[in-house]
C-alpha atoms as a PDB file:
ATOM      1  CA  UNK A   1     140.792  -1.996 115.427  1.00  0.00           C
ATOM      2  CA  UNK A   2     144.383  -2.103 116.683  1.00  0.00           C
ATOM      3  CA  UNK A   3     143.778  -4.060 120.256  1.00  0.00           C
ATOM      4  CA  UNK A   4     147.000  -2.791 121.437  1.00  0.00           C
ATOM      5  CA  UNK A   5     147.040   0.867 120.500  1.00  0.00           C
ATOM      6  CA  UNK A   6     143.043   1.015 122.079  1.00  0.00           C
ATOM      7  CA  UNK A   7     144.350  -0.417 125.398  1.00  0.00           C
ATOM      8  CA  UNK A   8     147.061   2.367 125.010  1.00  0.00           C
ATOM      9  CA  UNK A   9     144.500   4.651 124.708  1.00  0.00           C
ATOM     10  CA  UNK A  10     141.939   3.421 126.898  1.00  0.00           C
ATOM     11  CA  UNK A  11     145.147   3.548 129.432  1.00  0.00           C
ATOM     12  CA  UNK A  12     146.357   7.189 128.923  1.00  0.00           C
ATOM     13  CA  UNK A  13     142.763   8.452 129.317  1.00  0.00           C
ATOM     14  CA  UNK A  14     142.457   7.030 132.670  1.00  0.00           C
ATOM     15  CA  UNK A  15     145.580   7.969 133.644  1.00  0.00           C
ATOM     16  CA  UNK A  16     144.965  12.039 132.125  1.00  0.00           C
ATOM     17  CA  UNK A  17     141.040  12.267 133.453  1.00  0.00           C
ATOM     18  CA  UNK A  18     139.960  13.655 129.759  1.00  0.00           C
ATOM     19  CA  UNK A  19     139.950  12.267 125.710  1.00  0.00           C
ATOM     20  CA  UNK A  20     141.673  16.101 125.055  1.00  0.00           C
ATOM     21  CA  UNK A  21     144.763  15.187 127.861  1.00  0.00           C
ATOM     22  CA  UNK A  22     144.836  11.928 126.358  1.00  0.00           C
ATOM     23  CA  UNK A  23     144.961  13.181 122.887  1.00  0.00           C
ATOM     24  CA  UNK A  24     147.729  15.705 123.732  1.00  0.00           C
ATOM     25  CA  UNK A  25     149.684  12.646 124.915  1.00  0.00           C
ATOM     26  CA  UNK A  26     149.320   9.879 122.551  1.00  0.00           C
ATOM     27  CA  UNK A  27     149.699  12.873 119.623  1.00  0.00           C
ATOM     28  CA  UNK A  28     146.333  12.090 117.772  1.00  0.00           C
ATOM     29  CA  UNK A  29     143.091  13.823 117.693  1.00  0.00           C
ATOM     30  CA  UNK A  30     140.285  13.655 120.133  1.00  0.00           C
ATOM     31  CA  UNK A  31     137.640  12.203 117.941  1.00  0.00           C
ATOM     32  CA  UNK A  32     140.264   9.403 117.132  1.00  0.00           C
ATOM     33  CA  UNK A  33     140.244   8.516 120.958  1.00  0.00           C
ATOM     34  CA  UNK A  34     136.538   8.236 120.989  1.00  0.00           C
ATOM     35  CA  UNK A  35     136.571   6.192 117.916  1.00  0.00           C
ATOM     36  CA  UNK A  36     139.246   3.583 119.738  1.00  0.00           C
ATOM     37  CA  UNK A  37     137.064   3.747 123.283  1.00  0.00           C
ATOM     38  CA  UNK A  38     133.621   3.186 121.124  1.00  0.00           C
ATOM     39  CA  UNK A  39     135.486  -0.037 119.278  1.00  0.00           C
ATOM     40  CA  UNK A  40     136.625  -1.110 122.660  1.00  0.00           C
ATOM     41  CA  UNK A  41     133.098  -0.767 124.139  1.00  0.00           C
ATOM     42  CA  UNK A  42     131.395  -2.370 121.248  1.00  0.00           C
ATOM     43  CA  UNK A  43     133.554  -5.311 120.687  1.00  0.00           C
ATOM     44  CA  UNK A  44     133.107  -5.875 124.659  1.00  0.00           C
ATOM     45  CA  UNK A  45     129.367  -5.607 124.816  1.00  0.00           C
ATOM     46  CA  UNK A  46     129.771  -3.050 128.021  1.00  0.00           C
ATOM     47  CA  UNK A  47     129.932   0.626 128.940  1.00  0.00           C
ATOM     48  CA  UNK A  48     133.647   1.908 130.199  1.00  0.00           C
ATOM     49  CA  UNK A  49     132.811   5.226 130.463  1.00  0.00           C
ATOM     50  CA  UNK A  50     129.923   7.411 130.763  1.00  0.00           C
ATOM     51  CA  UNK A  51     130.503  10.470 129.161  1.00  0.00           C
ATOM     52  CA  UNK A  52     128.667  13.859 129.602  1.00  0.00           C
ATOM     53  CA  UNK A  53     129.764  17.346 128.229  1.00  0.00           C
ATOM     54  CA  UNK A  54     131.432  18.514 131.577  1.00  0.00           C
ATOM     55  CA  UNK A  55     133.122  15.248 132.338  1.00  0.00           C
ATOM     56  CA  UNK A  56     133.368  11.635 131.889  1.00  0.00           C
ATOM     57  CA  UNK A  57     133.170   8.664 134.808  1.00  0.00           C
ATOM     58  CA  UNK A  58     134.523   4.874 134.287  1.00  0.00           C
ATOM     59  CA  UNK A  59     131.995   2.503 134.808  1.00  0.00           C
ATOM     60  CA  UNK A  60     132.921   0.015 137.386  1.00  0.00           C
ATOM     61  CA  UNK A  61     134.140  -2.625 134.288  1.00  0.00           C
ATOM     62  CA  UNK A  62     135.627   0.238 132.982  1.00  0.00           C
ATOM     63  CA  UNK A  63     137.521   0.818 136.464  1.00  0.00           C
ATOM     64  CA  UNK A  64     138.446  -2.668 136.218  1.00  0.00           C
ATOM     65  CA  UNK A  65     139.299  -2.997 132.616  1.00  0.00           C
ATOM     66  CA  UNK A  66     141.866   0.248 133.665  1.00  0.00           C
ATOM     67  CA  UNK A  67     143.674  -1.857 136.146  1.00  0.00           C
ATOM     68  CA  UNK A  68     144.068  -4.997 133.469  1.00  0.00           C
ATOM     69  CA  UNK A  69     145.229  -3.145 130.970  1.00  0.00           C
ATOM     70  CA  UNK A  70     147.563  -1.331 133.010  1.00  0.00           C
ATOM     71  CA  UNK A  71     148.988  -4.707 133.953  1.00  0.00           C
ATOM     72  CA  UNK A  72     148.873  -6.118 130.531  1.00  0.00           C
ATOM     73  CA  UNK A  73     150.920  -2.660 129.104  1.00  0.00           C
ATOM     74  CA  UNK A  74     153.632  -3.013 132.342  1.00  0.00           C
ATOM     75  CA  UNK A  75     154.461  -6.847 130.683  1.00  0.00           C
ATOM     76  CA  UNK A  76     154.372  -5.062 127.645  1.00  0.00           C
ATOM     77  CA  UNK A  77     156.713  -2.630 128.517  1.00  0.00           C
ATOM     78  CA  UNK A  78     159.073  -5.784 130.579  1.00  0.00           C
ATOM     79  CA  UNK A  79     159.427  -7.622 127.583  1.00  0.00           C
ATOM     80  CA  UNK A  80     160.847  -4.546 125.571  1.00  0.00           C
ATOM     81  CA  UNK A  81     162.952  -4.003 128.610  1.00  0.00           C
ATOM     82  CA  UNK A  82     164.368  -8.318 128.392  1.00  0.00           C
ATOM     83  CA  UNK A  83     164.951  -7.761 124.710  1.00  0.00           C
ATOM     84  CA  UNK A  84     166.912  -4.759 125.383  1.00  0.00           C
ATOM     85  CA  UNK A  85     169.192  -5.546 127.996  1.00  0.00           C
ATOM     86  CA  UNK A  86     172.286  -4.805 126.353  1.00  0.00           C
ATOM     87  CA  UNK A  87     171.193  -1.384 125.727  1.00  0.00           C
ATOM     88  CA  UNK A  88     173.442   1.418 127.753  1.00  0.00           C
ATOM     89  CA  UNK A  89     170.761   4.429 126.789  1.00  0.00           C
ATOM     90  CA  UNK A  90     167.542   4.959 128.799  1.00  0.00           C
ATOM     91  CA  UNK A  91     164.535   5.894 126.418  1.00  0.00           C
ATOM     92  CA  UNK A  92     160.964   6.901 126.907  1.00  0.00           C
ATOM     93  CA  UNK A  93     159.150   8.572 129.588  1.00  0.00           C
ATOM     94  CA  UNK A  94     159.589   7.511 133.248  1.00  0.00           C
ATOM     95  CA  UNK A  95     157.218   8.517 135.744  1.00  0.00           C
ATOM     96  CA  UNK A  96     157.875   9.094 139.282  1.00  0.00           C
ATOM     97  CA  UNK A  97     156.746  10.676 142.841  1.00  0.00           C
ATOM     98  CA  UNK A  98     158.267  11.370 145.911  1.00  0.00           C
ATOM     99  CA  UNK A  99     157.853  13.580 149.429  1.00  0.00           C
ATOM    100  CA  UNK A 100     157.541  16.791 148.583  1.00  0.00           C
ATOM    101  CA  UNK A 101     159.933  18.930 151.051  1.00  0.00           C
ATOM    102  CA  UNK A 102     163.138  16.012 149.945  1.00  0.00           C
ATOM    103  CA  UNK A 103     161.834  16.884 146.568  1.00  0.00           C
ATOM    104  CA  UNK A 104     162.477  20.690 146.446  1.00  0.00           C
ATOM    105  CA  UNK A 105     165.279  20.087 148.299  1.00  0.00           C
ATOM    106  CA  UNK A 106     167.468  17.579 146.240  1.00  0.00           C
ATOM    107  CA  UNK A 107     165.211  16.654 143.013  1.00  0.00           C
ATOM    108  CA  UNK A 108     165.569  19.310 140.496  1.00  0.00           C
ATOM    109  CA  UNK A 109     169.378  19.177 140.761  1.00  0.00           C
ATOM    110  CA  UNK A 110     169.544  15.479 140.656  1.00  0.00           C
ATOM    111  CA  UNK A 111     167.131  15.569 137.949  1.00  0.00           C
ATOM    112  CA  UNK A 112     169.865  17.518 135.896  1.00  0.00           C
ATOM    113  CA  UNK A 113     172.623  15.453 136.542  1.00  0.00           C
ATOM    114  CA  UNK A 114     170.529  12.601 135.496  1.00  0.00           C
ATOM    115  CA  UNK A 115     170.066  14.572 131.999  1.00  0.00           C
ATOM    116  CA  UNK A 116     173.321  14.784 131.196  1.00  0.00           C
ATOM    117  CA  UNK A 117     173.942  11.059 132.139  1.00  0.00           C
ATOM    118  CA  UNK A 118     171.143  10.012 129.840  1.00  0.00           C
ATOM    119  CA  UNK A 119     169.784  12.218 127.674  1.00  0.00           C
ATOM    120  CA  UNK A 120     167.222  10.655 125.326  1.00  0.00           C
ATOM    121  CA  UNK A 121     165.178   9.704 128.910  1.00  0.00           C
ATOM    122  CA  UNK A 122     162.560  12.010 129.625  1.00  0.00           C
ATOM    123  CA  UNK A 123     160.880  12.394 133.400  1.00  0.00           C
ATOM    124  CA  UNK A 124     157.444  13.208 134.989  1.00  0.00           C
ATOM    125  CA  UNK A 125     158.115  14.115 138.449  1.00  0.00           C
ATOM    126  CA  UNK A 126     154.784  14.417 141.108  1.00  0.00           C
ATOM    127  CA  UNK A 127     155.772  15.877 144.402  1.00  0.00           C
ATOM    128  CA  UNK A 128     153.414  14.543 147.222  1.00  0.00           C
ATOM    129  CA  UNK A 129     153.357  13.883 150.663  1.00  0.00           C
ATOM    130  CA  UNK A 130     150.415  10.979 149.700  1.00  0.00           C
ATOM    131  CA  UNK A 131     151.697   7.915 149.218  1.00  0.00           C
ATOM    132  CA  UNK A 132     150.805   7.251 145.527  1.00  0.00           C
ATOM    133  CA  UNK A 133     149.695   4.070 144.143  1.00  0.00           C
ATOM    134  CA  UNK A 134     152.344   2.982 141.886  1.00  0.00           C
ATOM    135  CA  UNK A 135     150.089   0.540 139.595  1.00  0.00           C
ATOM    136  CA  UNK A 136     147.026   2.760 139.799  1.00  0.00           C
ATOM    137  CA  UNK A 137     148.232   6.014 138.965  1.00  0.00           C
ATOM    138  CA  UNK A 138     151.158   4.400 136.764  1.00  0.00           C
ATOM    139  CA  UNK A 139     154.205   5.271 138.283  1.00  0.00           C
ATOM    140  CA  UNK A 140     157.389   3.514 137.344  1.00  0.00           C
ATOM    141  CA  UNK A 141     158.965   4.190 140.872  1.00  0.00           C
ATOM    142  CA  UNK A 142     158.640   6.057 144.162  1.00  0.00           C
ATOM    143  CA  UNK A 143     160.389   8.002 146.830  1.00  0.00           C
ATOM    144  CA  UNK A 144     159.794   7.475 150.577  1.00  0.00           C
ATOM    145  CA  UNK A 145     160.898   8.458 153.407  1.00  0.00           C
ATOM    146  CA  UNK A 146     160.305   5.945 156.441  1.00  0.00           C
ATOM    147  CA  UNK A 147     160.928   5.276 160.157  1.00  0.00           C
ATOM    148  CA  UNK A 148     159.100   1.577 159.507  1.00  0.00           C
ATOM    149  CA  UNK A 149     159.672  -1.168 157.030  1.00  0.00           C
ATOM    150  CA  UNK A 150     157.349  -0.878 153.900  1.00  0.00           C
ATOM    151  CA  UNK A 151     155.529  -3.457 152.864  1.00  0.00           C
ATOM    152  CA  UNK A 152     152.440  -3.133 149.835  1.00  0.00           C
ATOM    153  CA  UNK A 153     153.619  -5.829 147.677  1.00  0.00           C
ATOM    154  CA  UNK A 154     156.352  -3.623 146.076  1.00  0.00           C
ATOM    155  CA  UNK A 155     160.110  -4.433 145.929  1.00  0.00           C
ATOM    156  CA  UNK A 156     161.596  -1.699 147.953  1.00  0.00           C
ATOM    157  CA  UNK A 157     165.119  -1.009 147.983  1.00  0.00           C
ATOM    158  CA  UNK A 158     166.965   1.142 150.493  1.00  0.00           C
ATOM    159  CA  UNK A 159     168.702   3.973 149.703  1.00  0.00           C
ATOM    160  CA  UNK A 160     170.182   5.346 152.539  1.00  0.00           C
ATOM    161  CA  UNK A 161     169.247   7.016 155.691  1.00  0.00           C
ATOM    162  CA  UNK A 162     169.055   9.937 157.553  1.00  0.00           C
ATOM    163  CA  UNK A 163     169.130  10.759 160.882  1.00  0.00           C
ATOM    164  CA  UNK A 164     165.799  12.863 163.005  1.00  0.00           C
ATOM    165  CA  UNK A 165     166.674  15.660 165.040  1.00  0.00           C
ATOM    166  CA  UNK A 166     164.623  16.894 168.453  1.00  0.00           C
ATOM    167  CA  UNK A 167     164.517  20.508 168.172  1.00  0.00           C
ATOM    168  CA  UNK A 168     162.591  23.660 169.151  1.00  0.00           C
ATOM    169  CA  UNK A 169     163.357  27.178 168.959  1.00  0.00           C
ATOM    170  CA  UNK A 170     165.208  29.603 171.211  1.00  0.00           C
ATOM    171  CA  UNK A 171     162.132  31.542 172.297  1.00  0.00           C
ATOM    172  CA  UNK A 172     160.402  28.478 173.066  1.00  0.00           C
ATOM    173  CA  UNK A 173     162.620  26.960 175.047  1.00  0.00           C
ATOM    174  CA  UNK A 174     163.355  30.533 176.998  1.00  0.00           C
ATOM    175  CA  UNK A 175     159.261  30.708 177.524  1.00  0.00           C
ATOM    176  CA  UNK A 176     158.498  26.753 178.561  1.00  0.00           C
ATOM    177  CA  UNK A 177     162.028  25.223 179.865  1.00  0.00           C
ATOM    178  CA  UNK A 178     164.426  22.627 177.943  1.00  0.00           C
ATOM    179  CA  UNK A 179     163.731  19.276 178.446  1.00  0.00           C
ATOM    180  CA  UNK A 180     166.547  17.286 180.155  1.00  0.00           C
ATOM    181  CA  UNK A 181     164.911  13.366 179.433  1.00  0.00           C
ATOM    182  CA  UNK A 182     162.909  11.892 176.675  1.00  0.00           C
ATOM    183  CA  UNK A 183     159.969  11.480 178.924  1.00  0.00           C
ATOM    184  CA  UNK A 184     159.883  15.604 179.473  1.00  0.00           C
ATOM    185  CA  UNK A 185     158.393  15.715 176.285  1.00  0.00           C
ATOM    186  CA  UNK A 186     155.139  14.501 177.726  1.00  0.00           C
ATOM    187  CA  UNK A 187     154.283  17.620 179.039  1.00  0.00           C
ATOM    188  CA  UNK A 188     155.528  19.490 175.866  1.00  0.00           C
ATOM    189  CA  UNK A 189     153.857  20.921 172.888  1.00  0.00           C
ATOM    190  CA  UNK A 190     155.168  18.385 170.221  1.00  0.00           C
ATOM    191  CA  UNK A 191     154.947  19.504 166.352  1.00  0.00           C
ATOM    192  CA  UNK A 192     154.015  16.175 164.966  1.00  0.00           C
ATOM    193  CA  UNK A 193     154.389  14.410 161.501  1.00  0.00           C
ATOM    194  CA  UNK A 194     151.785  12.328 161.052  1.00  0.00           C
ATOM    195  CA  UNK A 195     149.626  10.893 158.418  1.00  0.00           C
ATOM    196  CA  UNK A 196     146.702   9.416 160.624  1.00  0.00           C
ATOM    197  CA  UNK A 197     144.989  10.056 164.075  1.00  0.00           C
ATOM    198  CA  UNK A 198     146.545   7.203 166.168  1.00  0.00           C
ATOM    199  CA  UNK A 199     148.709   8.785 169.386  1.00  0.00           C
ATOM    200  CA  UNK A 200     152.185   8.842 168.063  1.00  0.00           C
ATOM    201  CA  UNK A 201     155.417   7.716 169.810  1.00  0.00           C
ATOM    202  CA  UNK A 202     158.839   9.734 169.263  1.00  0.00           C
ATOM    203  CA  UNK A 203     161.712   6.785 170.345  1.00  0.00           C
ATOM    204  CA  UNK A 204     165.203   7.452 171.819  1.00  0.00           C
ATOM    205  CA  UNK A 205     168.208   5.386 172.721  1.00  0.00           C
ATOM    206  CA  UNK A 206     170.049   5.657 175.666  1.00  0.00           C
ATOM    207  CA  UNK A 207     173.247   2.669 175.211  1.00  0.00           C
ATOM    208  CA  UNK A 208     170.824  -0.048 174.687  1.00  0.00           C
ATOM    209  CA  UNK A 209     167.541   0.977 176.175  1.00  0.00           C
ATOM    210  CA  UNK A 210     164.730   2.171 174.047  1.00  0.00           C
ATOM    211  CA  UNK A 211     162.577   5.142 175.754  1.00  0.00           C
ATOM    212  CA  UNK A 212     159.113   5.534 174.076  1.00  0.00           C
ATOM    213  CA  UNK A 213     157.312   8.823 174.503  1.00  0.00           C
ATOM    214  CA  UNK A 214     153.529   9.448 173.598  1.00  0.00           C
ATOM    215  CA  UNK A 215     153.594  12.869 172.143  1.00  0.00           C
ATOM    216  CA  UNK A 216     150.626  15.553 172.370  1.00  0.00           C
ATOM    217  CA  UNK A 217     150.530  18.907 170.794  1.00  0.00           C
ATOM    218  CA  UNK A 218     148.605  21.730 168.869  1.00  0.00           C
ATOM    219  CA  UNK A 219     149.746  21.196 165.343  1.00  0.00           C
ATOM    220  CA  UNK A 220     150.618  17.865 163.538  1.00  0.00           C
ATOM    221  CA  UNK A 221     150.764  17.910 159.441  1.00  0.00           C
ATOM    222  CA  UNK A 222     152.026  15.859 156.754  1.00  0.00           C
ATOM    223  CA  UNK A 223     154.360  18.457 155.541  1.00  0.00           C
ATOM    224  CA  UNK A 224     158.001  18.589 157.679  1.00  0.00           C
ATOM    225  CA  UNK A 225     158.072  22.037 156.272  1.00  0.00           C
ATOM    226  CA  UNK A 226     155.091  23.689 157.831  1.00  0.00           C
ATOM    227  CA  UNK A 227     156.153  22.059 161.156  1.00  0.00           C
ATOM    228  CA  UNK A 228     159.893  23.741 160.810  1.00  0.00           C
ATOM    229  CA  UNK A 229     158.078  27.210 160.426  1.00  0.00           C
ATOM    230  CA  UNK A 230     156.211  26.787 163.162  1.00  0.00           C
ATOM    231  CA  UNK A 231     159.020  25.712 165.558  1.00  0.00           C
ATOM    232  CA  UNK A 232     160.964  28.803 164.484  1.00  0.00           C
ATOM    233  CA  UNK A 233     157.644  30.838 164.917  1.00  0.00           C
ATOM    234  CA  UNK A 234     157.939  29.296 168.922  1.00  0.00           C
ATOM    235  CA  UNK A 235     155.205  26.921 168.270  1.00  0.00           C
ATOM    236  CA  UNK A 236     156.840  23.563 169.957  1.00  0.00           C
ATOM    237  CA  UNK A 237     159.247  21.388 169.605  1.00  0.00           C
ATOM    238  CA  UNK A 238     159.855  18.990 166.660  1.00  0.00           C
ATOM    239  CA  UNK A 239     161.050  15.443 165.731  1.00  0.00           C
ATOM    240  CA  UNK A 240     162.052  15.813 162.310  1.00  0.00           C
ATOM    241  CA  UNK A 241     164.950  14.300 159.229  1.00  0.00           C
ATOM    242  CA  UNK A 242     167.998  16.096 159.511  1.00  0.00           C
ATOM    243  CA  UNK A 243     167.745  17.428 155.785  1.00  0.00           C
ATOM    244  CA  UNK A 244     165.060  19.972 157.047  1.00  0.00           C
ATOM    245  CA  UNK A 245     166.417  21.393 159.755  1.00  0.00           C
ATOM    246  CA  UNK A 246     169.681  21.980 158.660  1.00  0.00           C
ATOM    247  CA  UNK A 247     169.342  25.649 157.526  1.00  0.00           C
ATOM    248  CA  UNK A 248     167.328  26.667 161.015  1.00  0.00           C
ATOM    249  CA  UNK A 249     170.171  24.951 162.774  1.00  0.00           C
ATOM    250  CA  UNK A 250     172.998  26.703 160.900  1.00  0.00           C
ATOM    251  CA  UNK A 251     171.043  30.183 161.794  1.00  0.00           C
ATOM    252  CA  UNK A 252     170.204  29.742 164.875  1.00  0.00           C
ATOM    253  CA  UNK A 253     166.591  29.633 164.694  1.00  0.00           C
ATOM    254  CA  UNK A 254     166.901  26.383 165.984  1.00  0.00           C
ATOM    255  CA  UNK A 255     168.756  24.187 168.611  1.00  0.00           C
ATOM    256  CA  UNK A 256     169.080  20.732 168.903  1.00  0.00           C
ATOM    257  CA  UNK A 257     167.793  18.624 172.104  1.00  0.00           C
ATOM    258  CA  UNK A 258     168.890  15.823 173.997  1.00  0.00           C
ATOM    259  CA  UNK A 259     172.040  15.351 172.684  1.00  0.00           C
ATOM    260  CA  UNK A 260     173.145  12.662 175.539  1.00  0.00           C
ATOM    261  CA  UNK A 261     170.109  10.370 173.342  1.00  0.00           C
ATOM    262  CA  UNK A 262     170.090   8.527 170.138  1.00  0.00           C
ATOM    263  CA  UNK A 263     167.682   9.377 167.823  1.00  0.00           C
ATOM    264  CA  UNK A 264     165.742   7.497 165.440  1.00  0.00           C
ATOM    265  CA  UNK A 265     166.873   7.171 161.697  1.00  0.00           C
ATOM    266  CA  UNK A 266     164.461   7.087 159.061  1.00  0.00           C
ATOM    267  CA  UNK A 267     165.500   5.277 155.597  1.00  0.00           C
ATOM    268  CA  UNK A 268     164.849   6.603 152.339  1.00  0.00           C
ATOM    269  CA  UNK A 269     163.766   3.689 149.927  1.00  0.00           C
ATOM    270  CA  UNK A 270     162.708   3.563 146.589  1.00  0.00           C
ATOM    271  CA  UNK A 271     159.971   1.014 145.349  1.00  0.00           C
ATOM    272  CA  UNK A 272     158.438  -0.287 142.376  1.00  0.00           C
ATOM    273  CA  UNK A 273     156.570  -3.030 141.071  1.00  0.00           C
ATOM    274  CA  UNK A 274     158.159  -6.523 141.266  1.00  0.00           C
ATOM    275  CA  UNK A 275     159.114  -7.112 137.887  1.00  0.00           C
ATOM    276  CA  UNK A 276     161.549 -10.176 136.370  1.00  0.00           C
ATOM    277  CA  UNK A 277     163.443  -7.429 134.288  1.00  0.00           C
ATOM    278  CA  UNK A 278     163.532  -4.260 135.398  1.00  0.00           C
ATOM    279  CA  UNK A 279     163.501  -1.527 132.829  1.00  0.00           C
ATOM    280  CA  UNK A 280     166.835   0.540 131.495  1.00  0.00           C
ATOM    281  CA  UNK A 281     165.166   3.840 132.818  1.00  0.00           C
ATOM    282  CA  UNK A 282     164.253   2.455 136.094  1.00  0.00           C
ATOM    283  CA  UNK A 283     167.758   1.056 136.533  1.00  0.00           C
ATOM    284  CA  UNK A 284     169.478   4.132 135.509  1.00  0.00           C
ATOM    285  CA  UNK A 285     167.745   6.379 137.908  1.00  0.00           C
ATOM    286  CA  UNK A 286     168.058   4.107 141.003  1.00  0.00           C
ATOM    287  CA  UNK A 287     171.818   4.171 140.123  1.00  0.00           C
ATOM    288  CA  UNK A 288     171.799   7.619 140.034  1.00  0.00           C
ATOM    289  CA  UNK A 289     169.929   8.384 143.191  1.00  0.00           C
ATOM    290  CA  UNK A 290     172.243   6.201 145.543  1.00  0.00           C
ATOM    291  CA  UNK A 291     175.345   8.006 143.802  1.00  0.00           C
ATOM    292  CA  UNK A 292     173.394  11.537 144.389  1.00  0.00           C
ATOM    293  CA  UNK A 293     172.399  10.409 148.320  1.00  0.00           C
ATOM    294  CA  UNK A 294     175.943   8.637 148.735  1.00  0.00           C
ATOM    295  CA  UNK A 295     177.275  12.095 148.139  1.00  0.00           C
ATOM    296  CA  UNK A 296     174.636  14.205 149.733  1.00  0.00           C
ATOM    297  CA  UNK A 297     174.694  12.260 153.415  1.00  0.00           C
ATOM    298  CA  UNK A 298     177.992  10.267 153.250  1.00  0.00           C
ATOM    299  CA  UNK A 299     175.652   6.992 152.373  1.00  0.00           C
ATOM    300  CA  UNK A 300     174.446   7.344 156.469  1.00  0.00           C
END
C-alpha cells in the first residue's frame, strides 16, 4: 500500500461525505477507495469508518485520523510550495469560502479576472454566511467581513474596509418618525445582523465620543440581504456595509440616517492557516483581491 496516496484518499472522502464523491475526485474507481481505506484500517488495527448501504460514519479515531492527515497533507502541500518558489504560475485546485451577499456581488467577476491572470489555477468557491473551518473542511483561505478583530489561530490579513450605513425606508420613516440621535434608535424597530442571541450594540461617533446603542427589533438574520428587503418592504431600520445598500440608496428605496454621526467600518480580511511558505495559489489570489477591492472601494 502507497501510505501517501491512502491518506489522500482517506482525506478526500472525508472531505466529499461518500467513496463515489471521492472517487469522482481522485479519478479512480470506488472499489479502489475501499481497497486503500480497508489497508489503512488493517495495517492500524482500528475501525475509521462504519459503513452501511445508505451512508457511512467516521469512527471517533477515524475523526481524528481525518484531522492528522489533513495536517500531514497541508506540510505536504508547503514543502511543494518552498521548492517552488520561483515559480510565476499558480497550479492545482484552491479552495475557498466567503459571505455570501459580498460573494454574488463581487466574486464571479473577480473570479474571471483571476482566470485570465493565471490560468492553469483552478477554484472551488463555497458561499456562506457560517464561518467555515478552514483546517476541517480544507479550505486554503477565507473571506470575512468584520466589525471586530479575528482571532482563531489563523493569520488574517486585512484587505480593506468598508464603511456601515444607518438606513430605513421612506415609508417607514413617514409611518414611525426619523431619528435625530443615536440613542432614538432605542425605541426603533432595528433590522439586525447577528450571528448569536446576545443584545447587540450599533456604535456611532460624534468628534471623539463613542455613543453605544442596545438595539431591539422584529427581525435579525445572518444574511444583509434579507434585512435590505425588509427595510425597503418598511420593516425597520438597518445598520448595514455600504456595498449592500448601494442600489436601494441610488433608487430611492432607501435613505441614509444620521448623517451629523460617524459610523462604524467593518474590515474585510482574508485568513488562512499559518504556514512558513505560503503557497503560489494562495499568494496569487490575495494579490488579486486587494487589487480587485483597491479598485472597487478606493482601498477605504
Amino acid at each position: 500500500m502507497d501510505k501517501l496516496v491512502a491518506l489522500r484518499v482517506f482525506h478526500t472522502i472525508h472531505e466529499a461525505g461518500s467513496f463515489v464523491a471521492a472517487a469522482g475526485k481522485l479519478d479512480m474507481s470506488t472499489a479502489m477507495v475501499s481497497k486503500y481505506v480497508g489497508a489503512l484500517e488493517q495495517e492500524l488495527g482500528t475501525r475509521l469508518i462504519q459503513r452501511t448501504t445508505r451512508r457511512l460514519a467516521f469512527t471517533e479515531a477515524g475523526q481524528d485520523y481525518a484531522r492528522r492527515a489533513a495536517l500531514i497533507l497541508a506540510q505536504l502541500e508547503e514543502a511543494d510550495a518552498a521548492a517552488m518558489q520561483q515559480s510565476l504560475e499558480a497550479r492545482g485546485t484552491l479552495r475557498m469560502a466567503a459571505p455570501l451577499s459580498f460573494g454574488m456581488r463581487y466574486l464571479g467577476h473577480w473570479l474571471a479576472e483571476l482566470r485570465q491572470r493565471q490560468p492553469q489555477l483552478k477554484v472551488e468557491l463555497e458561499l456562506s454566511d457560517r464561518q467555515v473551518d478552514l483546517l476541517e473542511d480544507g479550505f486554503d483561505l477565507a473571506l470575512r467581513i468584520s466589525t471586530q478583530p479575528l482571532g482563531g489561530g489563523l493569520i488574517a490579513r486585512p484587505l480593506g474596509r468598508i464603511p456601515l450605513l444607518l438606513a430605513a425606508s421612506p415609508a417607514y420613516l413617514a409611518a414611525n418618525g426619523t431619528p435625530q440621535t443615536p440613542q432614538d434608535l432605542a425605541s426603533h424597530c432595528c433590522l439586525r445582523y447577528q450571528q448569536g442571541s446576545h443584545p447587540q450594540s450599533w456604535r456611532f461617533w460624534q468628534g471623539e465620543q463613542e455613543i453605544a446603542v442596545e438595539v431591539t427589533g422584529a427581525l435579525q438574520a445572518n444574511n444583509g440581504d434579507v434585512l435590505v428587503q425588509a427595510a425597503i418592504a418598511g420593516m425597520g431600520i438597518l445598520y448595514q456595509p455600504r456595498f449592500l445598500l448601494e442600489d436601494a440608496l441610488h433608487s430611492g428605496q432607501l435613505q441614509t440616517l444620521l448623517a451629523d454621526y460617524t459610523t462604524r467600518c467593518a474590515d474585510i480580511y482574508v485568513v488562512y492557516p499559518a504556514r512558513r511558505y505560503l503557497p503560489m495559489k494562495v499568494r496569487v489570489l490575495i494579490e488579486l483581491l486587494q487589487d480587485m477591492l483597491a479598485a472597487e472601494h478606493g482601498g477605504s
